[in-house]
C-alpha atoms as a PDB file:
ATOM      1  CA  UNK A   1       8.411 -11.101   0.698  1.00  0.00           C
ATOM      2  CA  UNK A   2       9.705 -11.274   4.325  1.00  0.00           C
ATOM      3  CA  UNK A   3      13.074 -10.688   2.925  1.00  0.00           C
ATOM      4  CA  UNK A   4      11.879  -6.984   1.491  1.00  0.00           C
ATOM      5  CA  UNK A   5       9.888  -6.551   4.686  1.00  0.00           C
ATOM      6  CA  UNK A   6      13.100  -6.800   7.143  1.00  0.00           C
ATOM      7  CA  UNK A   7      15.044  -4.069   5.175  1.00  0.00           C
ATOM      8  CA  UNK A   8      12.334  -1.506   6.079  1.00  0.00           C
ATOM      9  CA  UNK A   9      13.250   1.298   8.701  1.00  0.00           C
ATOM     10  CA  UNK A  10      10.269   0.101  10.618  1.00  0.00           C
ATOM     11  CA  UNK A  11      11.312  -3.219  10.869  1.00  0.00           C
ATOM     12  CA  UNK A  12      14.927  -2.428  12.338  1.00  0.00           C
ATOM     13  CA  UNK A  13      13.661   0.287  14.908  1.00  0.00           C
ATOM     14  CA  UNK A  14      11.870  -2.294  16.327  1.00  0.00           C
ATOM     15  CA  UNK A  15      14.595  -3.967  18.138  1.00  0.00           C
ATOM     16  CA  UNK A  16      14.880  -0.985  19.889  1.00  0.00           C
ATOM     17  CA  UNK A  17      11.493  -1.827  22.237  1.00  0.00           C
ATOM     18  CA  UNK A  18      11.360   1.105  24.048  1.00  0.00           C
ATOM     19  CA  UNK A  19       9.039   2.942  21.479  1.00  0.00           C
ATOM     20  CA  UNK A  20       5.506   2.753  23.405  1.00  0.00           C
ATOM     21  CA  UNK A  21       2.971   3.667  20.786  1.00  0.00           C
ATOM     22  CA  UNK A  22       4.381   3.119  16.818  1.00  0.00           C
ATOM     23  CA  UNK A  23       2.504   3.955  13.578  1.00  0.00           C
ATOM     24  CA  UNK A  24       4.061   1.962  10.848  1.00  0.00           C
ATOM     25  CA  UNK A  25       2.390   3.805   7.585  1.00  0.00           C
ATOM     26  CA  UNK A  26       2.728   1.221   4.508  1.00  0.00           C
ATOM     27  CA  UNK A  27       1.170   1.629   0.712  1.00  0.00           C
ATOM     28  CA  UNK A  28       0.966  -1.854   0.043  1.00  0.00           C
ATOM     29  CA  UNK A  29      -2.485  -3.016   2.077  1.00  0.00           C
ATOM     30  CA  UNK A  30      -2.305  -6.232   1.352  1.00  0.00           C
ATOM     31  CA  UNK A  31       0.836  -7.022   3.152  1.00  0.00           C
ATOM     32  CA  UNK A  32       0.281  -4.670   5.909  1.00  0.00           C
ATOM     33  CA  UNK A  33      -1.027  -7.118   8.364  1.00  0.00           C
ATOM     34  CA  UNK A  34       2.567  -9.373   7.637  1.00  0.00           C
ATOM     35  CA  UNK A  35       5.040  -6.470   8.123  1.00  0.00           C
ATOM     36  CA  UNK A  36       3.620  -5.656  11.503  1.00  0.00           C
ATOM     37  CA  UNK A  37       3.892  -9.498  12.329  1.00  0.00           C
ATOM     38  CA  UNK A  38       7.652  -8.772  11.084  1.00  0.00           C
ATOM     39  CA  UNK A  39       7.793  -5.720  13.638  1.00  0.00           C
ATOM     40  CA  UNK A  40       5.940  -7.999  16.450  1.00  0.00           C
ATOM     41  CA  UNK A  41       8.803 -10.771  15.975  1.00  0.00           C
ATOM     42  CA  UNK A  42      11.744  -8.044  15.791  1.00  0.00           C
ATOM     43  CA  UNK A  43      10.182  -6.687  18.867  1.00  0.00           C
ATOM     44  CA  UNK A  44      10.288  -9.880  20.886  1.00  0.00           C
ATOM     45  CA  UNK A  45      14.036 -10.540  19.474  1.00  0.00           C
ATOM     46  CA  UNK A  46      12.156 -13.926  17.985  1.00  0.00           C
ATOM     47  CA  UNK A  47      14.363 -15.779  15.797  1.00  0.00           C
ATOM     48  CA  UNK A  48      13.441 -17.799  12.924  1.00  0.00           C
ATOM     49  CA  UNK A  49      11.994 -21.207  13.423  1.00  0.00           C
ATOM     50  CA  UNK A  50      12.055 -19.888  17.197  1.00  0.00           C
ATOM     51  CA  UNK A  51       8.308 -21.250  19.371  1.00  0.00           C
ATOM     52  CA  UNK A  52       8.026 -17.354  19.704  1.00  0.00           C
ATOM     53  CA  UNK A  53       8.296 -16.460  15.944  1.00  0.00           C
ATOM     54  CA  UNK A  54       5.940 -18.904  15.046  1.00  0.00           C
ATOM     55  CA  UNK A  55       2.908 -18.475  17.493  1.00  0.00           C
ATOM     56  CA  UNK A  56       3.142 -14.667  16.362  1.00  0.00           C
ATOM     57  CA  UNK A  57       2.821 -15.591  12.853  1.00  0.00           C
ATOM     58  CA  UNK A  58       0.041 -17.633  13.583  1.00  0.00           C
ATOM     59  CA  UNK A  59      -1.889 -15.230  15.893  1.00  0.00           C
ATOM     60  CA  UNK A  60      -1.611 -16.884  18.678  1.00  0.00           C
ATOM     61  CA  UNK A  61       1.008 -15.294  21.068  1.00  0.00           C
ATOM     62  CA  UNK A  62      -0.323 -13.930  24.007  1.00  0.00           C
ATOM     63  CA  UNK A  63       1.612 -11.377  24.823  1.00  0.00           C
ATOM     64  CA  UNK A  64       1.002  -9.683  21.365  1.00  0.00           C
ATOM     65  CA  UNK A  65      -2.558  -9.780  20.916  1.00  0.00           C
ATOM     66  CA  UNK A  66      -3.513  -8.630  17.242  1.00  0.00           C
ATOM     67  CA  UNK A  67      -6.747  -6.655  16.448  1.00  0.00           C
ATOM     68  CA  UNK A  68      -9.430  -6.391  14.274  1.00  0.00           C
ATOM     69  CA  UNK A  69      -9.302 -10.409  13.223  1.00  0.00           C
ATOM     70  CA  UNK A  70      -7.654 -10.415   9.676  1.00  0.00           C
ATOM     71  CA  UNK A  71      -9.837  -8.822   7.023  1.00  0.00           C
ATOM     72  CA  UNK A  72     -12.124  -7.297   9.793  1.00  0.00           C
ATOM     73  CA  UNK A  73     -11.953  -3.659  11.186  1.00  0.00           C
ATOM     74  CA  UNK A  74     -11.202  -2.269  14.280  1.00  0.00           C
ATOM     75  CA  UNK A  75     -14.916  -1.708  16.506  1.00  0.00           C
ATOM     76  CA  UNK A  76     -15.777  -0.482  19.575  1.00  0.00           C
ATOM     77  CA  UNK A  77     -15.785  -3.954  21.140  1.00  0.00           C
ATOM     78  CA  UNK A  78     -12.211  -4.407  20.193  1.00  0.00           C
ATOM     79  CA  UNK A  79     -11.161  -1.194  21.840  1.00  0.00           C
ATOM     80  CA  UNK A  80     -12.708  -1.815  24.877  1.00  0.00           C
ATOM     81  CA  UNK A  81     -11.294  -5.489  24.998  1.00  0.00           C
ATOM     82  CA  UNK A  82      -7.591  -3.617  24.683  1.00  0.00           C
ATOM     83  CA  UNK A  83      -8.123  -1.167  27.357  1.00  0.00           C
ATOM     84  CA  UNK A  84      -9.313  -4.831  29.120  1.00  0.00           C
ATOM     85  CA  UNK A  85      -6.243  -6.686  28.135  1.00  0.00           C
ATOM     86  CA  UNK A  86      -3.963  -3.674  28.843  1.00  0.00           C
ATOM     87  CA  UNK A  87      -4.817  -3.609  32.113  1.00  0.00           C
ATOM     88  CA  UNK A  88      -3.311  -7.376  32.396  1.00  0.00           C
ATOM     89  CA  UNK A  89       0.060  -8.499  32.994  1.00  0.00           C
ATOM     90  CA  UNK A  90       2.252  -9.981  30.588  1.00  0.00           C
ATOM     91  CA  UNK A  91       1.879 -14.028  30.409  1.00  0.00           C
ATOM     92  CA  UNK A  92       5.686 -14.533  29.498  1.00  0.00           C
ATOM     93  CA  UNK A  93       7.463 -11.471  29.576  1.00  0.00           C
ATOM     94  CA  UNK A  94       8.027  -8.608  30.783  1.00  0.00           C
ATOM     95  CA  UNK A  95       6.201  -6.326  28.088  1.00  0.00           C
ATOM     96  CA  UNK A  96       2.709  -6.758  26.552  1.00  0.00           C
ATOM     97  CA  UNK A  97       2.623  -5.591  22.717  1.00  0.00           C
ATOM     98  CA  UNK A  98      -0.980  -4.300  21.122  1.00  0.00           C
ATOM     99  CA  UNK A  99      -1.042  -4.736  17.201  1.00  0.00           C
ATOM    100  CA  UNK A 100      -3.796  -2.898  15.170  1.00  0.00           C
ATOM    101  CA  UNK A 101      -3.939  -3.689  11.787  1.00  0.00           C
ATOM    102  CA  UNK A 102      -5.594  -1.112   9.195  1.00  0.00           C
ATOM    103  CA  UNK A 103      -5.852   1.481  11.360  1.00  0.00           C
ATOM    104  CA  UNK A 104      -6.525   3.908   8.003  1.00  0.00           C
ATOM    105  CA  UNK A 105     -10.225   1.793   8.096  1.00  0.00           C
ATOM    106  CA  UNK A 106     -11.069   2.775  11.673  1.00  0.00           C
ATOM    107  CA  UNK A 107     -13.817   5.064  12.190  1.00  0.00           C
ATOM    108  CA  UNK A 108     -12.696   8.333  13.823  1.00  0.00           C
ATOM    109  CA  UNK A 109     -15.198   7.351  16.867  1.00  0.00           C
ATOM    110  CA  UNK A 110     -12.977   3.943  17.221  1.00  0.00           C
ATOM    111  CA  UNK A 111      -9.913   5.999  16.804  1.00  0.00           C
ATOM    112  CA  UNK A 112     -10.832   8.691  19.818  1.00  0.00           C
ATOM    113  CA  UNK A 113     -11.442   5.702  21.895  1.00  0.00           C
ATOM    114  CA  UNK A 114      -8.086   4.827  21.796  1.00  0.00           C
ATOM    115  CA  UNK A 115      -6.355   8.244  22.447  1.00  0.00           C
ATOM    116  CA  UNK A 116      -6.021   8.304  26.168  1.00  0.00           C
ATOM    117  CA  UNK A 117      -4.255   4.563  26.114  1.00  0.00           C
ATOM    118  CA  UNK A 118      -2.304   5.196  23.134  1.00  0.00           C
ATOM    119  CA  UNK A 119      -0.904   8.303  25.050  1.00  0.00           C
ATOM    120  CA  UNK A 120      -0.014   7.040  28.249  1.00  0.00           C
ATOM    121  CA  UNK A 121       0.058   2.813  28.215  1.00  0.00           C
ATOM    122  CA  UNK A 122       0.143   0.840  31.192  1.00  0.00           C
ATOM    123  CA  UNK A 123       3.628  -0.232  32.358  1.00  0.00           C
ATOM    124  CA  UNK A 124       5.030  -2.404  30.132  1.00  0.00           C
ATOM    125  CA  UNK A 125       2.566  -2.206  27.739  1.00  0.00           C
ATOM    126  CA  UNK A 126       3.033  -0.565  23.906  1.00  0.00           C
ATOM    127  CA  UNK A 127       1.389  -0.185  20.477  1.00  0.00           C
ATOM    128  CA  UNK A 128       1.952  -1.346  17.132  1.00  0.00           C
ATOM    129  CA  UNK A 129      -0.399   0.662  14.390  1.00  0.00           C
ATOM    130  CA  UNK A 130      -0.866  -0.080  10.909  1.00  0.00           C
ATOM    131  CA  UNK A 131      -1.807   2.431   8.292  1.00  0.00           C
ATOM    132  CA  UNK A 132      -1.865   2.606   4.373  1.00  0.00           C
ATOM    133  CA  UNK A 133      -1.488   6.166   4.395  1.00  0.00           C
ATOM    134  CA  UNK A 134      -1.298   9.251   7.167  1.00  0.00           C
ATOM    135  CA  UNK A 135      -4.396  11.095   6.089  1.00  0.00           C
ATOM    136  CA  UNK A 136      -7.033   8.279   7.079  1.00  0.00           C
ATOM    137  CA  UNK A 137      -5.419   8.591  10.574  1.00  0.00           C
ATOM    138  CA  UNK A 138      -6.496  11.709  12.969  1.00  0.00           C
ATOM    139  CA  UNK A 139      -4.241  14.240  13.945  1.00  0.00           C
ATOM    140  CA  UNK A 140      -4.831  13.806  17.046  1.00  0.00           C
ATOM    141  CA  UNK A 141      -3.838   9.698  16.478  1.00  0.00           C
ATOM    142  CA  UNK A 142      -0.271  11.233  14.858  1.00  0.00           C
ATOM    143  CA  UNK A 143       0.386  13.241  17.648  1.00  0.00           C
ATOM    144  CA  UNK A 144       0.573  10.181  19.978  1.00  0.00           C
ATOM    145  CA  UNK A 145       2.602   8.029  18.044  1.00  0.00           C
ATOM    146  CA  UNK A 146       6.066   7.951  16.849  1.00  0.00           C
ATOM    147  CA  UNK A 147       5.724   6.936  12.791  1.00  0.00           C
ATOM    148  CA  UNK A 148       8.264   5.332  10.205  1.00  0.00           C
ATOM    149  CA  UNK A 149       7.035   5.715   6.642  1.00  0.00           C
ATOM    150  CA  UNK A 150       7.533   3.264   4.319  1.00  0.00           C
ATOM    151  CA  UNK A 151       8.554   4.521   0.852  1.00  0.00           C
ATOM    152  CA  UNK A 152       8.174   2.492  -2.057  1.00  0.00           C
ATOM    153  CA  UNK A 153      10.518  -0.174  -2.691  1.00  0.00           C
ATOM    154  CA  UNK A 154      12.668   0.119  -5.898  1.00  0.00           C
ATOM    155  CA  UNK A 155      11.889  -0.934  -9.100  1.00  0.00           C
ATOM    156  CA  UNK A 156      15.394  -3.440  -8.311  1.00  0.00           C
ATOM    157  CA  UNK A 157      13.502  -5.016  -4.890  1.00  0.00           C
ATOM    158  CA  UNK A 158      10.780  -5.672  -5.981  1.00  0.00           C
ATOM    159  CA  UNK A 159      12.035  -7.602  -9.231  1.00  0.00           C
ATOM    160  CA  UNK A 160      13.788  -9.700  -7.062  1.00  0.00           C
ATOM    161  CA  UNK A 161      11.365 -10.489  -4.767  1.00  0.00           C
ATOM    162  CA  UNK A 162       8.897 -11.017  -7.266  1.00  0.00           C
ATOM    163  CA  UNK A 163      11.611 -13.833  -8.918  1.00  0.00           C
ATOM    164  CA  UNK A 164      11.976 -15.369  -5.869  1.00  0.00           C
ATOM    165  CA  UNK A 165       8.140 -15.961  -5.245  1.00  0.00           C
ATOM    166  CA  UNK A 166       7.754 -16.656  -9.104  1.00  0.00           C
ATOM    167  CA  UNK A 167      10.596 -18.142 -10.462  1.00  0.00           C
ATOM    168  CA  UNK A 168      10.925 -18.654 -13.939  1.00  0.00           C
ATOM    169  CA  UNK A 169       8.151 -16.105 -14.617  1.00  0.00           C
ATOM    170  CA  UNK A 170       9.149 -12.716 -16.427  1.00  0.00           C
ATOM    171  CA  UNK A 171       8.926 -10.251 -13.260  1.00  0.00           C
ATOM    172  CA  UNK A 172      10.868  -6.950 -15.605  1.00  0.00           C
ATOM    173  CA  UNK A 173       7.649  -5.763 -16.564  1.00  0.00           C
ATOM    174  CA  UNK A 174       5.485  -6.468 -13.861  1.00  0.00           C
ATOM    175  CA  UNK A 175       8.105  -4.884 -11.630  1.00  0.00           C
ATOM    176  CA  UNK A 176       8.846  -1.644 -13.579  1.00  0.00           C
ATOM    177  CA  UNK A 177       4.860  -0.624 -13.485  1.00  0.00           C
ATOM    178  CA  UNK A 178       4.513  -1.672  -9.795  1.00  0.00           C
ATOM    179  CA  UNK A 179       5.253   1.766  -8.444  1.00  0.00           C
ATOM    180  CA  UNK A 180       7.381   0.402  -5.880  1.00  0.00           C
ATOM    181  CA  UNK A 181       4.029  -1.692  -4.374  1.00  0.00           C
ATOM    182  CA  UNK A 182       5.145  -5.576  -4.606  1.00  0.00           C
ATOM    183  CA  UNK A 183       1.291  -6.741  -4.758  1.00  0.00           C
ATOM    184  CA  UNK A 184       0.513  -4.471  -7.502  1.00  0.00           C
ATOM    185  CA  UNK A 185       3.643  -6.053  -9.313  1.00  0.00           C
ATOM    186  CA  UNK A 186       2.298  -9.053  -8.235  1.00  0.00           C
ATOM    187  CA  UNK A 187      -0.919  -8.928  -8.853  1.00  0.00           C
ATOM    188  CA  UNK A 188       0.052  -7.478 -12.781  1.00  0.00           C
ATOM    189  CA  UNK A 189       2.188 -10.354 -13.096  1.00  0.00           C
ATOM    190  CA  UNK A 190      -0.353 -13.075 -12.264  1.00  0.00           C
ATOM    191  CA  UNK A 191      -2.851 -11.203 -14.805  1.00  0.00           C
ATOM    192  CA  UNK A 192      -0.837 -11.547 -17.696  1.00  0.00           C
ATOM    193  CA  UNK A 193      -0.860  -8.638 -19.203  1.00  0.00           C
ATOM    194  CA  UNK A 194      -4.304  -7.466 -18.847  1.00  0.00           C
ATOM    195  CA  UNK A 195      -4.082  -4.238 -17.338  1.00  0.00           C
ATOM    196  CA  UNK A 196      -1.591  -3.389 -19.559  1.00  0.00           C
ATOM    197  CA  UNK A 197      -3.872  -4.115 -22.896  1.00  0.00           C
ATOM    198  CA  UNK A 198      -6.780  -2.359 -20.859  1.00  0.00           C
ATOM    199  CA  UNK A 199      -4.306   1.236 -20.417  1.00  0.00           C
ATOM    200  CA  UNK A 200      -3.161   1.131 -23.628  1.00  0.00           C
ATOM    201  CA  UNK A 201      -7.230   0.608 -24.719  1.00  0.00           C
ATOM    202  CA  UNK A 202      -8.147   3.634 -22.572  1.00  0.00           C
ATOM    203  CA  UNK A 203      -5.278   5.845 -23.773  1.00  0.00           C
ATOM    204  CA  UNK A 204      -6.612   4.977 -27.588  1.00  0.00           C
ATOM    205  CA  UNK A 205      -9.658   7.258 -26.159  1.00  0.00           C
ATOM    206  CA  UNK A 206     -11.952   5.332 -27.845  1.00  0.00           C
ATOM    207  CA  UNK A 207     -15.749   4.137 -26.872  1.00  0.00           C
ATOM    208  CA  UNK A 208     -14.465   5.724 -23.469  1.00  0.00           C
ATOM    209  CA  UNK A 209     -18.055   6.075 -21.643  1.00  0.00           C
ATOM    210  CA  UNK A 210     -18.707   2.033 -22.531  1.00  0.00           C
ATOM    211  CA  UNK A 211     -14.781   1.684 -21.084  1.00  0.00           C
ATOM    212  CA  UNK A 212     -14.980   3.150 -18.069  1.00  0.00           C
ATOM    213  CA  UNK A 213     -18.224   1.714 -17.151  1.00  0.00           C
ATOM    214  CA  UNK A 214     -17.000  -1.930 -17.343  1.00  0.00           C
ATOM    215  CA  UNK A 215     -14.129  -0.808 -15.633  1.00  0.00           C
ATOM    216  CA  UNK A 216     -15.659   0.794 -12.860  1.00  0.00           C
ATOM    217  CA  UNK A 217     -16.822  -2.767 -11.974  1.00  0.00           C
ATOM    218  CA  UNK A 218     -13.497  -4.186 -11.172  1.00  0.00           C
ATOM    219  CA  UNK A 219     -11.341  -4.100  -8.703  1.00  0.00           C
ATOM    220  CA  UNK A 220      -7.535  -3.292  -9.677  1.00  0.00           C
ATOM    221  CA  UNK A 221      -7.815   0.807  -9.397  1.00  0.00           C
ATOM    222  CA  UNK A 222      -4.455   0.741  -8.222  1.00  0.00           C
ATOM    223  CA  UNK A 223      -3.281  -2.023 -10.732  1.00  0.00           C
ATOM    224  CA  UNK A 224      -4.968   0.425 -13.749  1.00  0.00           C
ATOM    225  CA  UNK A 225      -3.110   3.461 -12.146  1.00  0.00           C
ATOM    226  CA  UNK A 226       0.331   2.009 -12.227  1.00  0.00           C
ATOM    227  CA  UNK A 227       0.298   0.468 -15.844  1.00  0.00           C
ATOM    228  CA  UNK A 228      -1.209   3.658 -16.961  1.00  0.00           C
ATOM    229  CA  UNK A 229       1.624   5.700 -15.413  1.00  0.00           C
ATOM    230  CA  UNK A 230       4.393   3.560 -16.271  1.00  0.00           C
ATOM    231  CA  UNK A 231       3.047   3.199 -20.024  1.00  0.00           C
ATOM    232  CA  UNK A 232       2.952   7.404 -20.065  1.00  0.00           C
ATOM    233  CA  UNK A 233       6.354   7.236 -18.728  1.00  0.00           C
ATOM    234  CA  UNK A 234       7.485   4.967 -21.642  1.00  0.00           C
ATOM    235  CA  UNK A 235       5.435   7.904 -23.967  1.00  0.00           C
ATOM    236  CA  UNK A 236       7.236  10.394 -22.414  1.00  0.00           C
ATOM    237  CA  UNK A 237      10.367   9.013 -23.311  1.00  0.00           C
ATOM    238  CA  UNK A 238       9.568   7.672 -26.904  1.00  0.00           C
ATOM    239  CA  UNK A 239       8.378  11.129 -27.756  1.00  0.00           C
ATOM    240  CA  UNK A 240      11.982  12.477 -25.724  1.00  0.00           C
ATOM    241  CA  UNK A 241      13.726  10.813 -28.208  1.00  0.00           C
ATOM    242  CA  UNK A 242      14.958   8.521 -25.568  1.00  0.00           C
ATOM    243  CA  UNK A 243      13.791   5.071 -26.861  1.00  0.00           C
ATOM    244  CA  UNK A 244      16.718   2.828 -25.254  1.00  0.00           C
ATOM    245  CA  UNK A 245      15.114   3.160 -22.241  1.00  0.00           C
ATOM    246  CA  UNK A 246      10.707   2.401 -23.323  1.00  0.00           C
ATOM    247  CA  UNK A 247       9.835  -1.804 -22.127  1.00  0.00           C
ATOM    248  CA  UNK A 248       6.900  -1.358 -24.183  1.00  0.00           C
ATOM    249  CA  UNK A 249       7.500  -1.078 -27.647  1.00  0.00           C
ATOM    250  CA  UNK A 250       3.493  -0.597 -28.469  1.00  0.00           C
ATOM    251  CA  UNK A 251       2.713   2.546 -27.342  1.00  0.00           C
ATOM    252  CA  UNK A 252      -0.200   4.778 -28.300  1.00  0.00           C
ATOM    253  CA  UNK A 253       0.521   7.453 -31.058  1.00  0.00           C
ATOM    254  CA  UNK A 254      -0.560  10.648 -31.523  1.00  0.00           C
ATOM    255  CA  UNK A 255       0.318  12.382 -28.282  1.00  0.00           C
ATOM    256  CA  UNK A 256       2.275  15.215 -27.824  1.00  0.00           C
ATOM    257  CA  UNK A 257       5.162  15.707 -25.074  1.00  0.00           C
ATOM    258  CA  UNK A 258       2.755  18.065 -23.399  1.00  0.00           C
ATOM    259  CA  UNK A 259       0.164  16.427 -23.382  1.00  0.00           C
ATOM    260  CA  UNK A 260       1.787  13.030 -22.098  1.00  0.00           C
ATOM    261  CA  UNK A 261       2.987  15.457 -19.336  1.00  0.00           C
ATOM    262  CA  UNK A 262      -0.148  16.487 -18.308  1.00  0.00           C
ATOM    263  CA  UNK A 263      -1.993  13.319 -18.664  1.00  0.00           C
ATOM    264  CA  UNK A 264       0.689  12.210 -16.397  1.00  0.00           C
ATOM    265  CA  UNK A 265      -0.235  15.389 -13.806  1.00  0.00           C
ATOM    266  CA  UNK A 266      -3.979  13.953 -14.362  1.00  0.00           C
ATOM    267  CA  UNK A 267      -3.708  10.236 -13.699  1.00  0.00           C
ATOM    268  CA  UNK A 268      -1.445  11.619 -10.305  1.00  0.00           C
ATOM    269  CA  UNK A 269      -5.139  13.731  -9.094  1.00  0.00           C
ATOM    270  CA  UNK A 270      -7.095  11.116  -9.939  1.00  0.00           C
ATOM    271  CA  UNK A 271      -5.518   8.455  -7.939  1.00  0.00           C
ATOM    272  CA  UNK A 272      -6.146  11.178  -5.101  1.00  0.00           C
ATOM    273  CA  UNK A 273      -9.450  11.239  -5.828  1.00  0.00           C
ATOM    274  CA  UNK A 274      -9.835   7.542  -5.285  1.00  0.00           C
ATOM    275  CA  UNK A 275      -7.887   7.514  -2.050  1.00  0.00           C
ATOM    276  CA  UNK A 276     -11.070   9.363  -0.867  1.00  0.00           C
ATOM    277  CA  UNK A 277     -13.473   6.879  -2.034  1.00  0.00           C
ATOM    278  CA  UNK A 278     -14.363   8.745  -5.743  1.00  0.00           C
ATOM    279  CA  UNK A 279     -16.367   6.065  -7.875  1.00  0.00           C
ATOM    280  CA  UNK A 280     -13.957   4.515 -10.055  1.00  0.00           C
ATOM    281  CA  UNK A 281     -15.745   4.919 -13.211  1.00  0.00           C
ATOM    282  CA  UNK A 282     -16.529   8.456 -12.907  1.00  0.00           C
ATOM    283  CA  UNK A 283     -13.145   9.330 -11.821  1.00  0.00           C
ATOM    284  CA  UNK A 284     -12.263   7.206 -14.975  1.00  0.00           C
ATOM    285  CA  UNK A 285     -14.098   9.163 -17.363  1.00  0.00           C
ATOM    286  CA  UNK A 286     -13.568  12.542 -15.995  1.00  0.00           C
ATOM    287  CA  UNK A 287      -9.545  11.733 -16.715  1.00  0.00           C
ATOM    288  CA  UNK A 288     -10.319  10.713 -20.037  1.00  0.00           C
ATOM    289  CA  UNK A 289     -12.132  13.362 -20.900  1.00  0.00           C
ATOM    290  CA  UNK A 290      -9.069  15.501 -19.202  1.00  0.00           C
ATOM    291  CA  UNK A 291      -6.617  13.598 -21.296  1.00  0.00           C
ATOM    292  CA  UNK A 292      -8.327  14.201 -24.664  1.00  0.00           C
ATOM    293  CA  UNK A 293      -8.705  17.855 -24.192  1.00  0.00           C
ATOM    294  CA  UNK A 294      -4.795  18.095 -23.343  1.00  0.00           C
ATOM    295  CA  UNK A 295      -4.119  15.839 -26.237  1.00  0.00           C
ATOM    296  CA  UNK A 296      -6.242  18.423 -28.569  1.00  0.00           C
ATOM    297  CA  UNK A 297      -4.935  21.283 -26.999  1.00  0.00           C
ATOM    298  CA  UNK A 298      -1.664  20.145 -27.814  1.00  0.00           C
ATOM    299  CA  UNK A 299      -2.249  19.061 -31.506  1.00  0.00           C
ATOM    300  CA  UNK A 300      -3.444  22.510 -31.861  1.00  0.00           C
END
């Protein structure tokens, strides 16, 4: 995974360190926290296997102090302990670096009380932010920061990188439904083809209400979302005429090209829908029921 990290944009402009306040914005949450450690060591020029390199990865460097604690979120307290720390010289160096992990979960209170230092740091001092996605983040945060998106890997990366964490497993799959997100390929490879039976279930349209209830209780929205687009893509081209290129060669019948087009155009607003925090199971149902009318619409 560090491999795919280091070919990121934000991980090269790092070794620039004169950028005082970055906002690294990153889709895949769940590896956030270890690209920023990525940045942190590129920003120290720490080598591999260096005493540097590996105090970082552990935490425990203390010139680049990392905030909220892993799987926490940013507070008050922690603000007011980096305006503290800020105000400190550097132990070893000549620059002090500030690294805030999933800034998208801040409150916008926590986020305001961070404005005025993230504007105009201390000498020597700079900022490392972490975001899953710009709109969590205030304007007024964006404004202050220079930011390097990171698109989605390709369908190429993260087969590799999912071979060279799992080798001898069969990453093709996994990979091409991952939307570009290596823990989403990951986390569909590990299940074994679950979420794949469970899309091609809730395309089949049937018993949806008792469906999306018991899916509403688990976790993997974004794992459901990407099998169900990638299966619709395979639809898409099945009923294109353009079968060399469908992976899955069980695909639900009965849809129309227009409707597999819009259903694709649905699953795209619903996924927007969770981003702001929609219950899953409503959200799920409300598609369905979106998806069946195109389908009959389309029949017509």
């Amino acid at each position: 995974m560090r491999q795919l990290l280091r070919t990121t944009t934000a991980y090269r402009a790092m070794a620039q360190g004169d950028l005082r306040t970055v906002l690294v914005l990153f889709p895949d949450g769940k590896y956030l926290r270890m690209l920023l450690k990525e940045c942190a060591k590129r920003f120290f020029g720490a080598e591999d296997g260096s005493r540097t390199a590996a105090l970082i990865e552990k935490e425990a460097f203390s010139d680049c102090p990392i905030f909220p604690a892993e799987g926490g979120k940013l507070t008050a307290d922690d603000c007011g302990r980096i305006v503290e720390e800020s105000l400190l010289a550097p132990v070893e160096g000549e620059k002090k670096l500030f690294v805030l992990d999933a800034f998208h979960q801040a409150p916008a209170l926590v986020q305001n009380k961070l404005l005025k230092i993230l504007e105009e740091p201390p000498k020597g001092v700079y900022f490392l932010l972490g975001a899953e996605a710009e709109f969590s983040v205030l304007p007024t945060v964006l404004s202050r920061t220079v930011r390097f998106s990171v698109p989605p890997f390709s369908e190429e990366q993260i087969a590799e990188a999912l071979a060279r964490k799992y080798p001898g497993e069969e990453v093709a799959r996994a990979a091409g439904a991952s939307g570009g997100v290596f823990s989403v390929g990951e986390s569909l490879l590990l299940g074994g083809g679950e979420m794949f039976a469970l899309a091609r279930q809730f395309l089949s349209l049937q018993d949806t209400e008792l469906f999306c209830r018991a899916m509403g209780e688990r976790k993997e929205k974004r794992e459901f979302f990407a099998v169900l687009k990638s299966l619709l893509r395979d639809m898409l081209m099945q009923a294109a005429g353009q079968t060399q290129y469908v992976r899955s060669p069980e695909l639900c019948e009965g849809y129309p090209l227009g409707a597999i087009i819009a259903a694709l155009a649905l699953v795209g607003e619903a996924e927007k829908q969770i981003q702001f925090n929609a219950n899953f199971a409503s959200c799920l149902y409300t598609l369905a029921l979106g998806i069946k009318e195109e389908k009959e619409k389309w029949q017509r």
